[in-house]
Protein backbone atom coordinates (compact mmCIF):
# COMPACT_ATOMS: atom_id res chain seq x y z
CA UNK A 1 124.87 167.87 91.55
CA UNK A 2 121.06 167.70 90.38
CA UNK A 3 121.56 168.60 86.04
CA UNK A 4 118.18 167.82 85.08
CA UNK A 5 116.73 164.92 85.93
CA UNK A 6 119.92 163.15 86.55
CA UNK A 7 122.32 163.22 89.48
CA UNK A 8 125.77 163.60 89.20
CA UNK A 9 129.02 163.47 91.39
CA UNK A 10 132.38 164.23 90.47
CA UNK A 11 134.99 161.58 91.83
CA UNK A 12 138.67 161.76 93.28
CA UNK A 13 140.33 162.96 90.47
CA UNK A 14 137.60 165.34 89.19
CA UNK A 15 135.65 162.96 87.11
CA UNK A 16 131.88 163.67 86.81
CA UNK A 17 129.55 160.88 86.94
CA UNK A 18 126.23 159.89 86.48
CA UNK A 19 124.58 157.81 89.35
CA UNK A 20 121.95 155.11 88.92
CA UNK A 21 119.70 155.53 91.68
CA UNK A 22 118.06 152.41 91.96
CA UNK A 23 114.60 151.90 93.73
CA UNK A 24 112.89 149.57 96.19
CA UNK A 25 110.38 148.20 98.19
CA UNK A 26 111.89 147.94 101.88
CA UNK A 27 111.30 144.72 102.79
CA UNK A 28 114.36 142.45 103.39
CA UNK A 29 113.86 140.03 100.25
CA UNK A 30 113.14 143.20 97.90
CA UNK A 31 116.56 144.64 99.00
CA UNK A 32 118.72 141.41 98.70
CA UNK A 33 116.78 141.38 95.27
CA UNK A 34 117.53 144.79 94.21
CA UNK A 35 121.47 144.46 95.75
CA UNK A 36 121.69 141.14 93.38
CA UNK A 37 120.95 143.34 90.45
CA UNK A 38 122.94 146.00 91.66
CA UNK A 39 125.98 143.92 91.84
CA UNK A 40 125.11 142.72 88.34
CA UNK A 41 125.12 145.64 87.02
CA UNK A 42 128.19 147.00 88.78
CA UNK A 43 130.22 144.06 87.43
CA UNK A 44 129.24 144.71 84.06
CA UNK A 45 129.50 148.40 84.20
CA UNK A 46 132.93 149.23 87.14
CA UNK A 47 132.66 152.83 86.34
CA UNK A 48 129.11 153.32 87.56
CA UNK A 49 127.99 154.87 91.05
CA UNK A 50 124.87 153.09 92.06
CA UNK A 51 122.30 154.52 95.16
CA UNK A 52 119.80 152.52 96.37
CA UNK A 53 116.47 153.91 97.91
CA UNK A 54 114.15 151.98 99.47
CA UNK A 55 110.33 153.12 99.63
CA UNK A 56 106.73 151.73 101.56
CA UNK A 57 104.12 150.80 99.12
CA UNK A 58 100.74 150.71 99.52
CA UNK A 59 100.70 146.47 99.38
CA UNK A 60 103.39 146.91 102.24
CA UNK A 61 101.15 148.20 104.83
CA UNK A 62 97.85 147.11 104.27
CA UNK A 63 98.56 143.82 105.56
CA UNK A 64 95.13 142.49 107.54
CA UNK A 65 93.16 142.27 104.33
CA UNK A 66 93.71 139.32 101.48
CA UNK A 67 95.70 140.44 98.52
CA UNK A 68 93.20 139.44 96.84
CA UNK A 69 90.40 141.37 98.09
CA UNK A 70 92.88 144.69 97.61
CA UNK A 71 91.78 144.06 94.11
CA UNK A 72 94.44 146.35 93.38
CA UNK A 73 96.90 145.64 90.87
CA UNK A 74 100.12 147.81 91.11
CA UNK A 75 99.90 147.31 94.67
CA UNK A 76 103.25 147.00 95.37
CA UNK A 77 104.51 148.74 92.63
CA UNK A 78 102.49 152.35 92.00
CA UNK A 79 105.01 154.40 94.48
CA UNK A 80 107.84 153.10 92.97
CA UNK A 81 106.55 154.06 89.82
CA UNK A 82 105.49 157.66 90.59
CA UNK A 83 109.23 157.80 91.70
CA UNK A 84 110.80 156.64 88.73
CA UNK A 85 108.03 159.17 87.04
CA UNK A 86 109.69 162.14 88.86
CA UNK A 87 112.76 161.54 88.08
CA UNK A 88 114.04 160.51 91.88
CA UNK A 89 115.01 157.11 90.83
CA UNK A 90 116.57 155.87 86.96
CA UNK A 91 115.15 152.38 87.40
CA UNK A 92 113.29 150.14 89.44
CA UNK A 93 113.63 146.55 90.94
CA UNK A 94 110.73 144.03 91.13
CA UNK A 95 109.48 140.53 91.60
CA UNK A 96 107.99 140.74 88.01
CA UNK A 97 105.04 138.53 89.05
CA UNK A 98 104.21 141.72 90.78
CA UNK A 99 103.69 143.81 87.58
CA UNK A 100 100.86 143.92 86.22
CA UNK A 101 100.89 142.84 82.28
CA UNK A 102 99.64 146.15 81.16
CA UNK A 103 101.92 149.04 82.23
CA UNK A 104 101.38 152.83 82.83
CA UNK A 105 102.20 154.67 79.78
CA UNK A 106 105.46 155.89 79.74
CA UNK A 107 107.10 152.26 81.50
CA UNK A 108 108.58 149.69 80.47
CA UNK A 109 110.50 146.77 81.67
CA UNK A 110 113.99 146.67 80.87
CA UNK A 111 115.16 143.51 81.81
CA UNK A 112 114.21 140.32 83.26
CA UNK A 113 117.15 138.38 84.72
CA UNK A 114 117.45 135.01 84.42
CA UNK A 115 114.72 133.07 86.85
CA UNK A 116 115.28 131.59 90.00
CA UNK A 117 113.59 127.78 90.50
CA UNK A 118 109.73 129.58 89.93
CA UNK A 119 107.88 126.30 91.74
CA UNK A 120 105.64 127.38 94.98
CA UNK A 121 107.33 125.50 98.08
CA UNK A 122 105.63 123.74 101.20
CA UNK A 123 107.24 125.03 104.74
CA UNK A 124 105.78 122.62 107.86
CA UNK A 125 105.52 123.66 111.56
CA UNK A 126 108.26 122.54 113.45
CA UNK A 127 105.57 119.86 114.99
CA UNK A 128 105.21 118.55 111.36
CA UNK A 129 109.23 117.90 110.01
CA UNK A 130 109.10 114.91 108.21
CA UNK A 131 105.60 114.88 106.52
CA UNK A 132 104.35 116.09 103.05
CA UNK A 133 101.39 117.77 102.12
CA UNK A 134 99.72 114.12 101.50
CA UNK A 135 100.28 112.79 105.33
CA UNK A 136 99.72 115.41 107.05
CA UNK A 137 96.12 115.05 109.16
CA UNK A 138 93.05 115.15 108.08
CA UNK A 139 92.07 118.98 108.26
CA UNK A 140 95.45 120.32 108.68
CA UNK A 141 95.43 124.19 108.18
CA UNK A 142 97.78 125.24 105.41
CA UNK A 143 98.19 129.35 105.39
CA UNK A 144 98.74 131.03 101.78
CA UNK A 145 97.94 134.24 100.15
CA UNK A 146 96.93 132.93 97.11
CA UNK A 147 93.84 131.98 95.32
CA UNK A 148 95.82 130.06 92.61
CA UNK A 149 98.03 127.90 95.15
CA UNK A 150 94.94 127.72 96.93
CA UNK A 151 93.11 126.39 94.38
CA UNK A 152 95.22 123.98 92.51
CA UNK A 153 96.23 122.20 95.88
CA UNK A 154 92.87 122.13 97.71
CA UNK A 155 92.17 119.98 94.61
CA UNK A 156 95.01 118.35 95.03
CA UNK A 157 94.85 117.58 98.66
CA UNK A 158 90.99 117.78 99.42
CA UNK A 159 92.10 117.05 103.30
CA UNK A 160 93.29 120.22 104.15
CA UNK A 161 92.01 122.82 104.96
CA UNK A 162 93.52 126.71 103.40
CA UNK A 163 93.64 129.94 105.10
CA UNK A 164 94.95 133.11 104.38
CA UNK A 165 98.34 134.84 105.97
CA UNK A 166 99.48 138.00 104.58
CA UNK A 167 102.94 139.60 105.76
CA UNK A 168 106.46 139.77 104.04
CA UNK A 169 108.85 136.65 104.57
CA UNK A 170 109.77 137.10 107.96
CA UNK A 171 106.43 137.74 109.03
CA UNK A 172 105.04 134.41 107.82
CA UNK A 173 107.41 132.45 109.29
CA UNK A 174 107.31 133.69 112.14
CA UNK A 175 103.19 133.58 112.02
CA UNK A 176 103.90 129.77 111.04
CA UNK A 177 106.39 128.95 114.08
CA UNK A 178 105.74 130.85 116.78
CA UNK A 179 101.57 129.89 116.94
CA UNK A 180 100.00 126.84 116.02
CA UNK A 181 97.78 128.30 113.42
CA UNK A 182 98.89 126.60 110.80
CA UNK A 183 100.30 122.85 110.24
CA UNK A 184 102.85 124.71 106.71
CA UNK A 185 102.61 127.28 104.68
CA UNK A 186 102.71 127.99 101.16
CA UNK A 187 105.57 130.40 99.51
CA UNK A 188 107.30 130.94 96.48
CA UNK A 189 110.66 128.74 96.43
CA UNK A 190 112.36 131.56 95.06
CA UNK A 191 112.07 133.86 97.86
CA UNK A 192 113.13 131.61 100.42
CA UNK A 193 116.25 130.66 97.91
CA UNK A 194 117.02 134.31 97.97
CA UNK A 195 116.72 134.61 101.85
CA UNK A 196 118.97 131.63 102.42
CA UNK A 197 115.93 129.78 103.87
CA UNK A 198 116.16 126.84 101.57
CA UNK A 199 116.67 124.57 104.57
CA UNK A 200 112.61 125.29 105.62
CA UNK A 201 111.44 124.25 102.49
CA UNK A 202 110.68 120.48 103.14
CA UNK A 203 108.76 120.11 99.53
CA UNK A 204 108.66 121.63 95.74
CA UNK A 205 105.56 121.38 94.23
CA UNK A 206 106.04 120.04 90.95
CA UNK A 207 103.47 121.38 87.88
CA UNK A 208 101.32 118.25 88.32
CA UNK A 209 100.71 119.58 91.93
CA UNK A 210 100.94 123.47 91.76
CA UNK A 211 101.33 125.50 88.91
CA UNK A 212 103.18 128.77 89.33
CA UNK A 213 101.94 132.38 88.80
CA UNK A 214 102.88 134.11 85.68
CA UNK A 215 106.76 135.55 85.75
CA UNK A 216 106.94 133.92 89.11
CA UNK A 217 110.72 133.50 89.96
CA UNK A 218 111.96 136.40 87.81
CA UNK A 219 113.18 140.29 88.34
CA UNK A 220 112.21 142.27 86.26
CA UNK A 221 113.87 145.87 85.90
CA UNK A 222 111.68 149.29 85.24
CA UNK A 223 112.67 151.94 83.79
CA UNK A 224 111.35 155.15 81.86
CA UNK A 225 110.88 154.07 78.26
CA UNK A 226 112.18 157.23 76.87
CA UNK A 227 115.29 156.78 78.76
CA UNK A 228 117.07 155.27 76.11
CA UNK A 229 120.88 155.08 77.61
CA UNK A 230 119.18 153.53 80.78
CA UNK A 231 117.51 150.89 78.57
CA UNK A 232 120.41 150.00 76.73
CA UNK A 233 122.33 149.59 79.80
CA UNK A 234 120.08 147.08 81.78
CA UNK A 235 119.24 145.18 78.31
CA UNK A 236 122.20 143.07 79.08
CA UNK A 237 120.88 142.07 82.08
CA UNK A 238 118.08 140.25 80.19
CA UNK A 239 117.74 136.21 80.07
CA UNK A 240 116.79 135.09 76.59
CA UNK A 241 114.79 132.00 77.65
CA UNK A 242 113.31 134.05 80.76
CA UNK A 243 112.18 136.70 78.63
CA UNK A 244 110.81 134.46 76.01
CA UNK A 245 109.15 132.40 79.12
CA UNK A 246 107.31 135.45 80.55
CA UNK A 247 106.47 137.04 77.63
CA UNK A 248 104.16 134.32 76.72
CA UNK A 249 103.12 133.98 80.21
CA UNK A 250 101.93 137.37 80.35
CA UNK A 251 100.34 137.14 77.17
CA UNK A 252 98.57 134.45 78.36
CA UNK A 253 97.66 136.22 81.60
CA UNK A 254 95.98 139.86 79.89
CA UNK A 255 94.52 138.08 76.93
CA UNK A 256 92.58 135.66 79.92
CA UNK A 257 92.36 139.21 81.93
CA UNK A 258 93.27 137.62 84.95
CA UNK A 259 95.00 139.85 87.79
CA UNK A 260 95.57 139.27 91.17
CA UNK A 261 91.79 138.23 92.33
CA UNK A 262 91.35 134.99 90.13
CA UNK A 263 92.89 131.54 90.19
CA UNK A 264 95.31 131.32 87.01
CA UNK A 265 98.66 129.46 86.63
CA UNK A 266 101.48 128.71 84.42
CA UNK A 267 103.88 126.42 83.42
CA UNK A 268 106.58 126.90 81.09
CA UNK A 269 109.77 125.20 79.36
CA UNK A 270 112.28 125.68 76.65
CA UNK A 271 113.77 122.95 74.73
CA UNK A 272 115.03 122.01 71.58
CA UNK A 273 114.25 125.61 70.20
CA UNK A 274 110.42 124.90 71.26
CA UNK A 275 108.59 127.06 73.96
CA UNK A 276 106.48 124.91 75.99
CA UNK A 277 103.15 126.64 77.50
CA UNK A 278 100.79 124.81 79.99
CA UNK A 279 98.38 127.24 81.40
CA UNK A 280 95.31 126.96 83.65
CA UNK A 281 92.53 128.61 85.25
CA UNK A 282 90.43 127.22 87.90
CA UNK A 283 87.30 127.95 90.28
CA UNK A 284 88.08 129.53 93.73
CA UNK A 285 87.69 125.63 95.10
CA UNK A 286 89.44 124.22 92.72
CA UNK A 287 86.96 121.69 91.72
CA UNK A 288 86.49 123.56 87.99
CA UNK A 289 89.35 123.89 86.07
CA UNK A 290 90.91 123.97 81.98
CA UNK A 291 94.25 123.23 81.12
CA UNK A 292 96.18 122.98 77.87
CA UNK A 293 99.30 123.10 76.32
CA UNK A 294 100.74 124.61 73.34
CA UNK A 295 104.37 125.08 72.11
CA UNK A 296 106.05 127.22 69.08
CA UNK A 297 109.24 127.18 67.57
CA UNK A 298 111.93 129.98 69.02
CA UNK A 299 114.75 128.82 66.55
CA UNK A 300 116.50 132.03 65.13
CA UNK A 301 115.66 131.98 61.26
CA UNK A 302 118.82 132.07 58.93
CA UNK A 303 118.28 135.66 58.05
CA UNK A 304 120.74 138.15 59.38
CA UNK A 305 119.17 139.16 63.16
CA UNK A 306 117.19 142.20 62.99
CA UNK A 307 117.39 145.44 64.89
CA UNK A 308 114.48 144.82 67.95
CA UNK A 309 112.77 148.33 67.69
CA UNK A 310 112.87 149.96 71.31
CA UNK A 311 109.38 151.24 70.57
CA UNK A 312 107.75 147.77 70.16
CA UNK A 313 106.76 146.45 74.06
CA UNK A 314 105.52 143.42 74.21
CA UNK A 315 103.80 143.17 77.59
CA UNK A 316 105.04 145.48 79.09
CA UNK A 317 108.66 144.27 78.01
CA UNK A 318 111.12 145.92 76.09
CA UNK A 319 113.76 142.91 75.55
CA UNK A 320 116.67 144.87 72.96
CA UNK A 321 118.78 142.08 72.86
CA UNK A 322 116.40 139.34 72.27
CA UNK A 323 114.91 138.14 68.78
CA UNK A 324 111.72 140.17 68.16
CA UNK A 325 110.95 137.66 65.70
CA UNK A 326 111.31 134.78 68.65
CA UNK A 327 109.52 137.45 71.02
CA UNK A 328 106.93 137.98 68.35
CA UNK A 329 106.22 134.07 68.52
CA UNK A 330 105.89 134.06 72.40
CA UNK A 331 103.55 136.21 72.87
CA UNK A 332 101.12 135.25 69.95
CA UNK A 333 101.61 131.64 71.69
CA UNK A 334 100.56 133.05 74.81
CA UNK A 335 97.62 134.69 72.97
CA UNK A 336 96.59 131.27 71.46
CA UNK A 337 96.48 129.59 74.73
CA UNK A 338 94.36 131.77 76.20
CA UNK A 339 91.92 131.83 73.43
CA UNK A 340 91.95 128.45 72.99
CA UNK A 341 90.86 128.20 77.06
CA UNK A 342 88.34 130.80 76.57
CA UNK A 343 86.74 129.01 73.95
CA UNK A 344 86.37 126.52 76.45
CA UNK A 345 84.20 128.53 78.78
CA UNK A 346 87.28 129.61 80.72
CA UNK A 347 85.20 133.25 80.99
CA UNK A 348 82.47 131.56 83.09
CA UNK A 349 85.03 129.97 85.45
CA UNK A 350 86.85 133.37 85.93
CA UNK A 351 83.67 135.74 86.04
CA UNK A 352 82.45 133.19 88.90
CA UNK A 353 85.81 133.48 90.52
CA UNK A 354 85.59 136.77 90.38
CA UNK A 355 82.27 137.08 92.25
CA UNK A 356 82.87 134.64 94.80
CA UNK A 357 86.27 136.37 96.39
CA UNK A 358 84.75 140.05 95.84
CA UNK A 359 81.24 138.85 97.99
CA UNK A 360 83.22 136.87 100.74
């Protein structure tokens, strides 16, 4: 039964429901993603029928040209959103370092669930077990998609040498073990968590190593913004401290107006009430770089805790059950940062960036 844009069933004894219909990117990680929130949700809510329907996006099957280059940046994340935009799905699943930090009108993300371990991870050729980035050969090929873990490390580890390798999960391991391309790889630790892979991860990068990208680590939930019942029932899905995290992250992120084709990274901690925010940007080589810290207080003030207006997005994020007052402070911290960077000369190193990866 289609009544609008909804979809309903009736059950066994008569019973009309609403289903969810959740939607995804195929690929095996986005649906064991999209199934973990899924499950969430189902535990919080028994009552609920949930579909799942998996889609191609455009980042999906271009896969011989650097993400980078795509210069695109809802690239895996546009069809999914002209779904939810017609109605065929009621919310959305992503890897919310995938989202850009300004959304299309009309968006907004629901929920971001509590993160994963958001540290890149080093995966070494069979040939290699047993060795770290630091002892492997001189001019060792490392593969990653990424201007920002190529960056930071090729600093880091001036005797390698970095190429790119695009493909989902499978595809890159598979790239890594079945040719001798590459001596490792580069990949979020999250992912491979998720996949059960964690045996192939033989190192974590630690912040003094490898920053992460922003909101690397967490899902993130889309969903109409006028779809208020939705809203309210994947707000309890959201992590207070993740939320808090990637807000100022992404305020970081658009206030620097980095995307997808420039080196920045993130690092970010809560404790003792205090958000911690280390962010960086750096030259496609690496050898240029700014990096600061700040941190603000996210204690909850003594006054009674006020209603968070649905209308107020903060990045893109629509966090109901979360302080606005302590999201307020996030975000301005992430402002700060960036501002503070900028006045730097972090333009120059970005704008150079910029031009380097568009002309190669």
């Amino acid at each position: 039964m289609e009544e609008g844009p909804y979809k309903y069933i009736r059950d066994g004894n008569g019973k009309v429901i609403r289903v969810i219909r959740i939607g995804t990117r195929k690929s095996q990680l986005a649906r064991i993603q999209t199934d973990s929130v899924a499950d969430k949700l189902k535990e919080l809510y028994p009552d609920i029928q949930l579909e799942i329907i998996g889609m191609s996006t455009t980042g999906d099957k271009i896969l011989d040209t650097a993400l980078s280059k795509i210069g695109e940046k809802s690239l895996f994340t546009k069809e999914l959103e002209n779904a939810l935009e017609r109605n065929e799905v009621d919310l959305v699943v992503h890897s919310l370092k995938d989202l850009p930090t300004t959304l299309p009108p009309g968006f907004t993300i629901g929920a971001v669930l509590k993160r994963e371990n958001p540290h890149d991870a080093v995966v070494l050729h069979p040939k290699n077990v047993g060795k770290t980035l630091d002892t492997l050969p001189e001019n060792s090929v490392i593969g990653t998609s990424s201007l920002r873990r190529a960056a930071q490390v090729k600093k880091r580890f001036p005797h390698l040498i970095f190429k790119d390798i695009r493909g989902n999960l499978n595809t890159r391991l598979k790239k890594l073990d079945e040719k001798d391309d590459f001596a490792a790889i580069i990949l979020a630790a999250a992912g491979l968590k998720r996949m059960g892979w964690e045996n192939r991860i033989s190192q974590v990068l630690g912040p003094e190593d490898c920053m992460y990208a922003v909101g690397q680590g967490a899902l993130a939930v889309e969903v109409r913004a006028r779809d208020t019942d939705i809203l309210e029932m994947v707000s309890l899905l959201h992590d207070p401290d993740t939320v808090l995290r990637c807000i100022a992250e992404r305020a970081f992120l658009k206030q620097l107006e980095g995307g997808c084709s420039v080196p920045v990274a993130v690092y970010t901690q809560v404790k003792d009430s205090q958000l911690y925010l280390t962010g960086a940007v750096y030259s496609l080589d690496g050898s240029d770089s700014l990096k600061d810290t700040m941190q603000t207080s996210i204690a909850a003030s003594d006054k009674s805790p006020e209603e968070v207006d649905d209308r107020v997005q903060r990045v893109g994020v629509t966090a109901r059950k979360v302080s606005g007052e302590a999201q307020d402070r996030a975000e301005r911290l992430g402002i700060d940062l960036a501002n503070l960077l900028l006045s730097k000369g972090a333009k120059d190193i970005l704008t150079v960036a910029r031009q380097l990866n568009d002309a190669s």
